[in-house]
C-alpha atoms as a PDB file:
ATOM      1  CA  UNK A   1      20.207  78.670  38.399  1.00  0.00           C
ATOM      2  CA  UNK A   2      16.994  80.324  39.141  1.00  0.00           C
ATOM      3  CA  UNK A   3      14.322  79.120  41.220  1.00  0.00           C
ATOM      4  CA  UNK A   4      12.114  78.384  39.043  1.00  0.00           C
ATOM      5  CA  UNK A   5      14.091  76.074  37.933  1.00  0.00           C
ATOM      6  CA  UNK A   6      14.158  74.287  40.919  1.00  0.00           C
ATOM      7  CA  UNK A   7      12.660  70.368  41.089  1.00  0.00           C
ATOM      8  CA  UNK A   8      12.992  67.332  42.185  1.00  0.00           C
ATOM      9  CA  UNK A   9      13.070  63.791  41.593  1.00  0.00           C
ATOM     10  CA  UNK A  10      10.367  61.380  43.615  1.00  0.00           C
ATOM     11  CA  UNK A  11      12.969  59.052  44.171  1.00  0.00           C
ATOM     12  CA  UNK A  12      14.870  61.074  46.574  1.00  0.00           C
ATOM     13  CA  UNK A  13      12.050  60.431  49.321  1.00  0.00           C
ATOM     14  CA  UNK A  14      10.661  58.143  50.773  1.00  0.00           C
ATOM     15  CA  UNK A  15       6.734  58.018  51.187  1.00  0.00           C
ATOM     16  CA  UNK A  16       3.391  55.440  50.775  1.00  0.00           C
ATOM     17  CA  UNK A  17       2.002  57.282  47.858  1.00  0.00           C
ATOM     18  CA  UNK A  18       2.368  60.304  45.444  1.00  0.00           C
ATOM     19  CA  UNK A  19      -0.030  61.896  47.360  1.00  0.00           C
ATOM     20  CA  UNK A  20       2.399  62.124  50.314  1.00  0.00           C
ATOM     21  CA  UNK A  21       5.077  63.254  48.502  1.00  0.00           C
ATOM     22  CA  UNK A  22       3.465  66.046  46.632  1.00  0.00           C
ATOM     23  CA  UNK A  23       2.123  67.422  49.969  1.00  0.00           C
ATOM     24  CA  UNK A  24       5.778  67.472  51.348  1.00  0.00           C
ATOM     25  CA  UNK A  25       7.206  68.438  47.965  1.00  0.00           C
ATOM     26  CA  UNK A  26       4.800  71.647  48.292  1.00  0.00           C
ATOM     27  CA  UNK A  27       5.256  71.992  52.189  1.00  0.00           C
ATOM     28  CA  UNK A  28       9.021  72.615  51.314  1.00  0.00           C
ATOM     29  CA  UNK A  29       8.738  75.035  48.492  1.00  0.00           C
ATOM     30  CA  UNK A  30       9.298  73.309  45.638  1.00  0.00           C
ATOM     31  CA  UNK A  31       7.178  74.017  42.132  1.00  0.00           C
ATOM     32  CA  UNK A  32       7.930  71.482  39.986  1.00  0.00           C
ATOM     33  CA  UNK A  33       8.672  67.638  40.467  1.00  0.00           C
ATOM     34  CA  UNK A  34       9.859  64.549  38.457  1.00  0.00           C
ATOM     35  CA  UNK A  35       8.123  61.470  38.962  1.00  0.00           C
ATOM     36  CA  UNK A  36       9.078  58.033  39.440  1.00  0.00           C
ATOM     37  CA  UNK A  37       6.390  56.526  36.559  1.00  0.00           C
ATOM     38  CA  UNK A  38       6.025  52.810  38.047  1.00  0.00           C
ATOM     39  CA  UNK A  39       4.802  55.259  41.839  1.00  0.00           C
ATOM     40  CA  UNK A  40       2.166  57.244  39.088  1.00  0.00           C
ATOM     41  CA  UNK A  41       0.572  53.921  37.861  1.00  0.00           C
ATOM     42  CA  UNK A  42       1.015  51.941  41.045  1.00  0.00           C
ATOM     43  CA  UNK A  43      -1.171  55.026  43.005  1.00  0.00           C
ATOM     44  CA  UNK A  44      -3.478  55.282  39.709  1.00  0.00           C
ATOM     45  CA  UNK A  45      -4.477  50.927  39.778  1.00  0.00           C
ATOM     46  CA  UNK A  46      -4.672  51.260  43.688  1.00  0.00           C
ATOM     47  CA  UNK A  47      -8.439  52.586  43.438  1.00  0.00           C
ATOM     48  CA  UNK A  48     -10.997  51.897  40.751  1.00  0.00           C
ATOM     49  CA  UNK A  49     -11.500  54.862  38.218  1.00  0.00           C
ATOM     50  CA  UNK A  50      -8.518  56.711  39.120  1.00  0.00           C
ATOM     51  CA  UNK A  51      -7.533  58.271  35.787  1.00  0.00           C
ATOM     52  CA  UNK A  52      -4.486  60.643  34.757  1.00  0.00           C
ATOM     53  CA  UNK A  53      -6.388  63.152  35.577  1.00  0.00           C
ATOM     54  CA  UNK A  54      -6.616  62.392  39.239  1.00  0.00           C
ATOM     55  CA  UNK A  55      -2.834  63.115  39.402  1.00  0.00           C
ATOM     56  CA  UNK A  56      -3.427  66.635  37.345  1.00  0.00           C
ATOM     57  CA  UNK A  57      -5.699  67.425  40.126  1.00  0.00           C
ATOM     58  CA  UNK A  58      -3.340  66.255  43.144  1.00  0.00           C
ATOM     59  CA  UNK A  59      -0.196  68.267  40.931  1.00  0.00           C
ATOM     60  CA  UNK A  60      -2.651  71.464  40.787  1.00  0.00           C
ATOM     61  CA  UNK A  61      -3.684  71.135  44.749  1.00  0.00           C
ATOM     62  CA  UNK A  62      -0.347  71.465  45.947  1.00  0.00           C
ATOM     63  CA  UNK A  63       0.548  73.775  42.995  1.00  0.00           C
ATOM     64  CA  UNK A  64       2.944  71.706  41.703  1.00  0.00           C
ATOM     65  CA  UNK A  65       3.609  71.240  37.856  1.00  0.00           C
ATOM     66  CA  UNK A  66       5.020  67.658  37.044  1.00  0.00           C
ATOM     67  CA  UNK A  67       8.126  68.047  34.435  1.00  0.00           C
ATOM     68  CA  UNK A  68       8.750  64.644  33.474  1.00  0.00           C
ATOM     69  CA  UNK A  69       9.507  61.255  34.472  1.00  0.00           C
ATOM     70  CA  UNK A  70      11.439  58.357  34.127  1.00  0.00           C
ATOM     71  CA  UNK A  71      11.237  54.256  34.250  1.00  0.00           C
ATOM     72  CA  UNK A  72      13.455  52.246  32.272  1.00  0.00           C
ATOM     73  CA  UNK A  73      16.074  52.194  29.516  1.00  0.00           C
ATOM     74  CA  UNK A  74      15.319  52.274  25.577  1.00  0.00           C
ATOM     75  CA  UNK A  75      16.287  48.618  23.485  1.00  0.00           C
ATOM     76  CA  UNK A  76      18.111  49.284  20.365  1.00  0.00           C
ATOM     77  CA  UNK A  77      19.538  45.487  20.291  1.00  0.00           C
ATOM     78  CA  UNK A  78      18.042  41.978  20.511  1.00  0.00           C
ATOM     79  CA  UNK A  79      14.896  40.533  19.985  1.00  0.00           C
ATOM     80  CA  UNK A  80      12.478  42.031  18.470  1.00  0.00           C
ATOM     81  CA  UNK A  81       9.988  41.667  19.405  1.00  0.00           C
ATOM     82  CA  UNK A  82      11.031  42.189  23.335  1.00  0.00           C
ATOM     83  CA  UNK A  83      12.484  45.778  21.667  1.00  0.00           C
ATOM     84  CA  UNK A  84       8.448  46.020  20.257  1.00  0.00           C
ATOM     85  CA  UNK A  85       7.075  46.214  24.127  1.00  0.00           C
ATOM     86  CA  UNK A  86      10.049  47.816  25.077  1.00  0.00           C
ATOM     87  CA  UNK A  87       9.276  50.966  22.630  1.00  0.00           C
ATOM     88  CA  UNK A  88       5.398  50.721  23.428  1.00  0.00           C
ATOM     89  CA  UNK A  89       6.485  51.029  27.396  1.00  0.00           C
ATOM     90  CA  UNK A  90       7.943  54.112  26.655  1.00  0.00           C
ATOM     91  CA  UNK A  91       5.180  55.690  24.494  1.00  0.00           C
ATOM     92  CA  UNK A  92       2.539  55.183  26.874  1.00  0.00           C
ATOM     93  CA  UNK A  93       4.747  56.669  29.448  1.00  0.00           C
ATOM     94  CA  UNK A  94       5.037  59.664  27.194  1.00  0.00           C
ATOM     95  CA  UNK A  95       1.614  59.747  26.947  1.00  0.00           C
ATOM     96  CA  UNK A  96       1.208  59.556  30.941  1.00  0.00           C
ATOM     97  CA  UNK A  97       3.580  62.897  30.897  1.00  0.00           C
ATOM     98  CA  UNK A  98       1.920  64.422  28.079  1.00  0.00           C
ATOM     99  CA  UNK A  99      -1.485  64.541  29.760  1.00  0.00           C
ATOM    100  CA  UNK A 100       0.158  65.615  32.606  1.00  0.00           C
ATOM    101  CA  UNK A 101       1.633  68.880  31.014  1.00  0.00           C
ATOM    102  CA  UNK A 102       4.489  67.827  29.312  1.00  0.00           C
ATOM    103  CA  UNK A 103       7.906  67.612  29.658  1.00  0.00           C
ATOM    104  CA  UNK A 104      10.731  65.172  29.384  1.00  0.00           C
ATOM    105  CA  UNK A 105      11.135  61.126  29.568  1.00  0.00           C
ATOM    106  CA  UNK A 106      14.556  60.248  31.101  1.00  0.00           C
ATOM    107  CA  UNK A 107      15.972  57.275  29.317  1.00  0.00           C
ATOM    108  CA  UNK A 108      18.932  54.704  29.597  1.00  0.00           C
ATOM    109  CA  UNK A 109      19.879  52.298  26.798  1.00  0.00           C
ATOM    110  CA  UNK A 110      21.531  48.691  26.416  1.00  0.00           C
ATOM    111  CA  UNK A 111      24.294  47.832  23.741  1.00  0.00           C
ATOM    112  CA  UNK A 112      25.892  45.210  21.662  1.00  0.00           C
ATOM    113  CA  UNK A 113      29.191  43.093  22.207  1.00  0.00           C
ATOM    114  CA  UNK A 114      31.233  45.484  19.850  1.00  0.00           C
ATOM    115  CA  UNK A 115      30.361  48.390  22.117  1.00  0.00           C
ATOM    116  CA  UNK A 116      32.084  50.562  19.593  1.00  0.00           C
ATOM    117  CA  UNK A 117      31.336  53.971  18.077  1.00  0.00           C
ATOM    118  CA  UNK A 118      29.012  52.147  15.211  1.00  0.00           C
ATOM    119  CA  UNK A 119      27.015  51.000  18.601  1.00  0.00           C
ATOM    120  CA  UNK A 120      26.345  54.454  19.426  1.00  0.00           C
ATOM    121  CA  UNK A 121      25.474  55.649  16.014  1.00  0.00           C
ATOM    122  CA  UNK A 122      22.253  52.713  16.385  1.00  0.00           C
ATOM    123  CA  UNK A 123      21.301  53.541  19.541  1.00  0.00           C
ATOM    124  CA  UNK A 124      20.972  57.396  18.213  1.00  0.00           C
ATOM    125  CA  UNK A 125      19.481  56.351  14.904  1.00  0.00           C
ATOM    126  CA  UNK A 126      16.714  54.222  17.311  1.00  0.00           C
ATOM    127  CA  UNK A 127      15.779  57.300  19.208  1.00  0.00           C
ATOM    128  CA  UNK A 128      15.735  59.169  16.220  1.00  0.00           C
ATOM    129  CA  UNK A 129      12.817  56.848  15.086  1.00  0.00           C
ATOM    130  CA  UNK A 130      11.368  56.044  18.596  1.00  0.00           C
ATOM    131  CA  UNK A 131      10.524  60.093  19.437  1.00  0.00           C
ATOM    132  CA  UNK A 132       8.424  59.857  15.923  1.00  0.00           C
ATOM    133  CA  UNK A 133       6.032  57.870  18.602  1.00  0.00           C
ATOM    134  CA  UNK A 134       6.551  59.854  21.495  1.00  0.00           C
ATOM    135  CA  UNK A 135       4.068  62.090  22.790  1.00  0.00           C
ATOM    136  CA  UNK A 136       4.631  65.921  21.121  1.00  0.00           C
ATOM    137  CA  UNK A 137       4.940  67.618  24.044  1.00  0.00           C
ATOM    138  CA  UNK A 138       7.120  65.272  25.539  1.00  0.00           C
ATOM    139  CA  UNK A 139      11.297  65.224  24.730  1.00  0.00           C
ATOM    140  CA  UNK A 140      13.438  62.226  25.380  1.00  0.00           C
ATOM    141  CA  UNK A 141      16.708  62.964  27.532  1.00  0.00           C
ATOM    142  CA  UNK A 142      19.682  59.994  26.884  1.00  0.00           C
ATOM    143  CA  UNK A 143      21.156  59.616  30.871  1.00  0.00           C
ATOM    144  CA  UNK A 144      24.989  58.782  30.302  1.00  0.00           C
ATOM    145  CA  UNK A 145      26.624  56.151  32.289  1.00  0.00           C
ATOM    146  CA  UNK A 146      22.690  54.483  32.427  1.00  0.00           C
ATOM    147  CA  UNK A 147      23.834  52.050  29.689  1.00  0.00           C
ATOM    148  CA  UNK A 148      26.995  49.540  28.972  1.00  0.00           C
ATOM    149  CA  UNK A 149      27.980  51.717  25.932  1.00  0.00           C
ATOM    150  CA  UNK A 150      26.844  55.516  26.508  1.00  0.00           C
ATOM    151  CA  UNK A 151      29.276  56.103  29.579  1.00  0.00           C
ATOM    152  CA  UNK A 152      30.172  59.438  29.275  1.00  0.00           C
ATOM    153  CA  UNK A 153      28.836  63.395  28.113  1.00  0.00           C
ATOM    154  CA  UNK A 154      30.776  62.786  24.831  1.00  0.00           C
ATOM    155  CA  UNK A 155      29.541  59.339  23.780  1.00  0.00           C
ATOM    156  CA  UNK A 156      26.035  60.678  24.885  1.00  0.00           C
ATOM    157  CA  UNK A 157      26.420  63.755  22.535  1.00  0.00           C
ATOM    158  CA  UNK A 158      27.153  61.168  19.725  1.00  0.00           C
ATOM    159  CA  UNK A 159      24.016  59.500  20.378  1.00  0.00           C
ATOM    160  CA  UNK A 160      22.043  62.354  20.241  1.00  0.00           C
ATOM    161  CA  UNK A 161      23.562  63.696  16.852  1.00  0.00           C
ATOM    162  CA  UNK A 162      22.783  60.230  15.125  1.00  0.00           C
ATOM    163  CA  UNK A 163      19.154  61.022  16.497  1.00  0.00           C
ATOM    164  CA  UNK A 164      19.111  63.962  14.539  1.00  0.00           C
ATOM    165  CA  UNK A 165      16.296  65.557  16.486  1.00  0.00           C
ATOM    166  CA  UNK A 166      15.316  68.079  18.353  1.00  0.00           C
ATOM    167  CA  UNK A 167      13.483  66.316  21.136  1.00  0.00           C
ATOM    168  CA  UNK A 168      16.206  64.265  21.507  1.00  0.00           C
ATOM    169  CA  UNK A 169      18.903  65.351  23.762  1.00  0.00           C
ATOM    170  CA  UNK A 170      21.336  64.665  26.918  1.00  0.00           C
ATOM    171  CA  UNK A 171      20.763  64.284  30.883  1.00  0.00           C
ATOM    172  CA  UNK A 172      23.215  65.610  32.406  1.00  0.00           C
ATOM    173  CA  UNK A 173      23.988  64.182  35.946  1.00  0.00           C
ATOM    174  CA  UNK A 174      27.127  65.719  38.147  1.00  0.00           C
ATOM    175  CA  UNK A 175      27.442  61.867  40.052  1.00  0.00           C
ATOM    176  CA  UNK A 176      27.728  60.587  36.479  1.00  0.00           C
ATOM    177  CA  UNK A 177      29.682  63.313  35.268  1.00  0.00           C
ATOM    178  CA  UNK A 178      31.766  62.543  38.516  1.00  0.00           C
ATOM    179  CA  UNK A 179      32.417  58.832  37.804  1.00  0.00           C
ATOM    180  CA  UNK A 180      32.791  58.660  33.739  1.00  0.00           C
ATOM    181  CA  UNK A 181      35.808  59.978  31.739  1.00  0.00           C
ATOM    182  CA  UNK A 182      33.428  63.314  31.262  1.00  0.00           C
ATOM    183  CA  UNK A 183      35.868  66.033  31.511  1.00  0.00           C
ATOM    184  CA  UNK A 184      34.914  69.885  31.591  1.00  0.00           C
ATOM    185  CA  UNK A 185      36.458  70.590  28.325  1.00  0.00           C
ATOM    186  CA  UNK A 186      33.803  68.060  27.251  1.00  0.00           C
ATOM    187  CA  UNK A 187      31.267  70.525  27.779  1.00  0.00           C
ATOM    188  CA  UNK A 188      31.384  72.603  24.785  1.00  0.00           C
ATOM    189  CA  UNK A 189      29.215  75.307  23.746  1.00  0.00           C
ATOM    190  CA  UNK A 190      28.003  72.167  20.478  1.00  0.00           C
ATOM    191  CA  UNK A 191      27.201  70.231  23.940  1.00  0.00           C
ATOM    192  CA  UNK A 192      25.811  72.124  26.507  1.00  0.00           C
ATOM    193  CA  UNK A 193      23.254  73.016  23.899  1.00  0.00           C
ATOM    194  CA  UNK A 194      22.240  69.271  23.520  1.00  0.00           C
ATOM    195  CA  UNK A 195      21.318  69.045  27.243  1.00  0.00           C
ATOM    196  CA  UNK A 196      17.952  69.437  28.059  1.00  0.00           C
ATOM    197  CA  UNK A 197      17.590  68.117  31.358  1.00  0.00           C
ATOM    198  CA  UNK A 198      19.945  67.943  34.351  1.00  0.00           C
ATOM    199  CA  UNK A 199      19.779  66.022  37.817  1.00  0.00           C
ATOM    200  CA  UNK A 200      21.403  67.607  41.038  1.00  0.00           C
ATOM    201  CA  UNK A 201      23.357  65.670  43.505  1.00  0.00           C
ATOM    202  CA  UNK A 202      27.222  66.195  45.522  1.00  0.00           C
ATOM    203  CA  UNK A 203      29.320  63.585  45.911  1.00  0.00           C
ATOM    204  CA  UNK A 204      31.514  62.395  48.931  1.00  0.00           C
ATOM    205  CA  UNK A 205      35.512  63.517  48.133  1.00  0.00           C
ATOM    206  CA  UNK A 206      36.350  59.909  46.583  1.00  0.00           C
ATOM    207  CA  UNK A 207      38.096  59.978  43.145  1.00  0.00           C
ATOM    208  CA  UNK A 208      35.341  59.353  40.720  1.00  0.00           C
ATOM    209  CA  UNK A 209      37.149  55.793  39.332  1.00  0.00           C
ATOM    210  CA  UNK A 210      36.501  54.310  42.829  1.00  0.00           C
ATOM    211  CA  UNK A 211      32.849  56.226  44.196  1.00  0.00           C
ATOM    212  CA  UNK A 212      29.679  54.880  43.619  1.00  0.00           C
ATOM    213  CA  UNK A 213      27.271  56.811  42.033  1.00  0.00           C
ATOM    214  CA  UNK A 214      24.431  56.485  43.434  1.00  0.00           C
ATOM    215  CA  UNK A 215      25.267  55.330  46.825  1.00  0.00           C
ATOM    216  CA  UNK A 216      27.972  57.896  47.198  1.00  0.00           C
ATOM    217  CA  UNK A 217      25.881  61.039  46.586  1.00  0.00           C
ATOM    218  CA  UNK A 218      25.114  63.894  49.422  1.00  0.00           C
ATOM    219  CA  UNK A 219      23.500  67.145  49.362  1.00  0.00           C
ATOM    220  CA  UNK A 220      24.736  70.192  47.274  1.00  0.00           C
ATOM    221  CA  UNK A 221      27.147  71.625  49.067  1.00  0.00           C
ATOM    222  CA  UNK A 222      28.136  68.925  51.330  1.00  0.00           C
ATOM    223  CA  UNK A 223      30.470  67.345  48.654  1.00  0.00           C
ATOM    224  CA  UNK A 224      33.331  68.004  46.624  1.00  0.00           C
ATOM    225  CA  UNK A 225      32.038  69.101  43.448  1.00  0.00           C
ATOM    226  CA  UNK A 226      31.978  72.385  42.025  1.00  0.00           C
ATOM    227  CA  UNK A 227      28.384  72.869  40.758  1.00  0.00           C
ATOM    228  CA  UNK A 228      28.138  76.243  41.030  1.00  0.00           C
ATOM    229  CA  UNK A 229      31.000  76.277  38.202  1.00  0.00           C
ATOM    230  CA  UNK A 230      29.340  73.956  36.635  1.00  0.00           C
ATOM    231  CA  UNK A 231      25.472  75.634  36.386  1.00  0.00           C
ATOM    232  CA  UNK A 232      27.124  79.123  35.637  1.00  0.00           C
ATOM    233  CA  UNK A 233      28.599  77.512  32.563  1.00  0.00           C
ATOM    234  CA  UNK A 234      25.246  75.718  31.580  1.00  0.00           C
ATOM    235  CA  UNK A 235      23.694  79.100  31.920  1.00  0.00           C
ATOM    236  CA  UNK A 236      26.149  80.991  30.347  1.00  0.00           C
ATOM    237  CA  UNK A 237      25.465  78.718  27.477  1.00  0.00           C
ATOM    238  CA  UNK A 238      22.146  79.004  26.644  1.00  0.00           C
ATOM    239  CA  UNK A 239      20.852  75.977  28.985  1.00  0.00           C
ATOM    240  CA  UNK A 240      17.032  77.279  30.151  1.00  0.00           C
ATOM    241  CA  UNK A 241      15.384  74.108  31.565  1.00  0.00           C
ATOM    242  CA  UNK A 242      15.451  72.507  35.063  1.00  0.00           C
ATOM    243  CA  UNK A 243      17.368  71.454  37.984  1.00  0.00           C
ATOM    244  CA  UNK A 244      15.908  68.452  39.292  1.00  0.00           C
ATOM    245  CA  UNK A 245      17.676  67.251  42.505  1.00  0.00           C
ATOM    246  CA  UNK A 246      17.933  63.582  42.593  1.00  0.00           C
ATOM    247  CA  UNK A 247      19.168  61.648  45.667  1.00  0.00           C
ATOM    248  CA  UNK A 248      19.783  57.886  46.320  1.00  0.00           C
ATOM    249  CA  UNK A 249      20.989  58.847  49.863  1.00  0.00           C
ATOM    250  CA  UNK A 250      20.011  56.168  52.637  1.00  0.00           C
ATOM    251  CA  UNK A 251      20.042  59.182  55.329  1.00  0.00           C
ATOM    252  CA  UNK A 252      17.232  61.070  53.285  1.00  0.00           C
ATOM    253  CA  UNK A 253      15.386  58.002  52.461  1.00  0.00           C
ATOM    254  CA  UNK A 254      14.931  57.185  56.639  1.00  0.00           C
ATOM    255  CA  UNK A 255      13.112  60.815  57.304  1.00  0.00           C
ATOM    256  CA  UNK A 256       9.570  61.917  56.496  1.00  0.00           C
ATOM    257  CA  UNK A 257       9.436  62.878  53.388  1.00  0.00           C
ATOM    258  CA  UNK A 258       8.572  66.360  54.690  1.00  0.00           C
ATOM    259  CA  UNK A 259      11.999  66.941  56.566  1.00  0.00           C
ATOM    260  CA  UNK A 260      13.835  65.412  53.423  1.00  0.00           C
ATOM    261  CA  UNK A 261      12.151  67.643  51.049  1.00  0.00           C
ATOM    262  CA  UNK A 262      12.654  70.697  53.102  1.00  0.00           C
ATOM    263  CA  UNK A 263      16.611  69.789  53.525  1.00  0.00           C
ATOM    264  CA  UNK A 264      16.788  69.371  49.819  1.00  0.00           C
ATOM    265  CA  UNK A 265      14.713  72.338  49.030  1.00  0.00           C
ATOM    266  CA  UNK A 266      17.427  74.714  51.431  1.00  0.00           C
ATOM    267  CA  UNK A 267      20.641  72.892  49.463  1.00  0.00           C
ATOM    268  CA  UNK A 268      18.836  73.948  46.382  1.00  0.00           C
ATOM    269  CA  UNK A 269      18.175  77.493  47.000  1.00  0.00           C
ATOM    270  CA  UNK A 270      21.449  77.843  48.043  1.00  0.00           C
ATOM    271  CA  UNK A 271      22.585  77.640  44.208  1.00  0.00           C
ATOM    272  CA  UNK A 272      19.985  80.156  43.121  1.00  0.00           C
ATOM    273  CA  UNK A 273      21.306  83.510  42.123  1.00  0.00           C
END
C-alpha cells in the first residue's frame, strides 16, 4: 500500500455535516475520502441552491478528492417496478459521483428463495445491464456478505463474471473476508484482478463464524488479521486502486471527528511501504 492510496469512509466518524468531516479528514492527512451519499444530499437540501458543485468546492478547499460512495443495495428480484426506482436510485447516485470526479459506487444486492448458483448468475447479468446506465466515469464494486446470496469473495467473483464488464467488479472487505467462508486460496491471481475497491478494518481475535462484522471491527493493527499479507498479495497482483478505511467502531464514533480521523490516519500509514 502506498499513501496515496490512502482514504476513508465518512461513516467511520462521527460529525453534523460533510463540511466537518472534510476539515478533520484534511486536518489528519488524508487525500481522498468515500462518502456516505444520503450525508452528500442531506448537506446539499439543507440550504437553498446548494448544488454538486458546492461539495467540489468544499472537496478542493481541504484538498481532498472524493473516490466514491455508497447507499444501498442493487434489486435483481421482485417487483418491478420497486426494482425500476431501485436502478434510478443508483444512477443518480452515479451521477452525484461522476460530477464529483469519479470513481466507484459500492453496492449490495438481495436474492431469491433458491439462493443457488443460477441466483448469482441474475444478479451478475443485472449489473451487467444496470452499469449501461451508470455514469462513465463511475464503476460499480459488488460488497460480498452485503446480500443473502453473495456471501463470500468466490460467489462475488461469479457475479461479476456474469456481468461481463469491466466496470463491474468486487469490494473487498477484510471483516467480511473475516466472517464468510472466503479463504486465501480464494484469492487468485483471476480474482484479485476483479477487485477494484477495498475497505480497511481489524477485527477483535473471535473466530470469524461467531464475530460480528461490523460491530467487532478495531483499528489496523489492533486485531488479529494479517493485512499486511493480505495488501502485499493485492499488490503483488496487479491491484492499483484504494484503501479506504471503514470503521463501525462505537469508540471512534464518541470522539471529534478530528481525533478519530487522525487515529485512523496513523493505523493507516502504518501499512504504507
Amino acid at each position: 500500500m502506498r499513501p496515496s492510496q490512502i482514504a476513508i469512509n465518512s461513516v467511520s466518524t462521527t460529525q453534523k455535516d460533510i463540511e466537518e468531516a472534510l476539515t478533520a479528514y484534511s486536518a489528519a492527512g488524508f487525500r481522498n475520502v468515500e462518502f456516505v451519499l444520503p450525508k452528500v444530499k442531506k448537506w446539499l437540501a439543507a440550504a437553498p441552491g446548494r448544488t454538486v458543485g458546492d461539495v467540489k468546492n468544499l472537496l478542493a478547499k481541504h484538498n481532498i478528492t472524493c473516490i466514491g460512495g455508497f447507499e444501498a443495495g442493487v434489486s435483481s428480484f421482485g417487483d418491478a417496478e420497486a426494482i425500476k426506482k431501485n436502478h434510478e436510485l443508483h444512477i443518480e447516485n452515479s451521477k452525484i459521483i461522476g460530477e464529483l470526479g469519479g470513481g466507484t459506487i459500492v453496492v449490495g444486492t438481495d436474492g431469491d428463495d433458491k439462493k443457488d448458483l443460477s441466483t448469482l448468475k441474475t444478479i451478475g447479468k443485472t449489473l451487467g445491464t444496470l452499469i449501461k446506465d451508470i455514469h462513465p466515469q463511475v464503476n460499480i464494486a459488488v460488497e460480498f456478505n452485503w446480500s443473502p446470496v453473495v456471501k463470500s469473495i468466490r460467489s462475488a467473483a461469479v457475479v461479476v463474471e456474469e456481468a461481463c464488464h469491466g466496470r463491474v467488479g468486487i469490494l473487498f472487505d477484510p471483516a467480511h473476508y473475516h466472517c464468510t467462508a472466503s479463504k486465501f486460496e480464494d484469492l487468485t491471481e483471476k480474482v484479485v484482478r476483479k477487485i477494484i475497491h477495498v475497505h480497511v478494518d481489524d477485527m477483535l481475535d473471535k473466530p470469524g463464524d461467531v464475530s460480528n462484522c461490523n460491530n467487532d471491527r478495531v483499528l489496523p493493527g489492533e486485531g488479529t488479521l494479517d493485512l499486511r499479507t493480505l495488501f502485499a498479495h493485492f499488490d503483488e497482483l496487479g491491484y492499483r486502486g484504494h484503501y479506504s478505511i471503514e470503521m463501525f467502531n462505537a469508540d471512534l464514533w464518541a470522539m471529534p471527528a478530528t481525533v478519530a480521523a487522525k487515529k485512523m490516519y496513523e493505523s493507516m500509514a502504518r501499512l504504507c511501504d
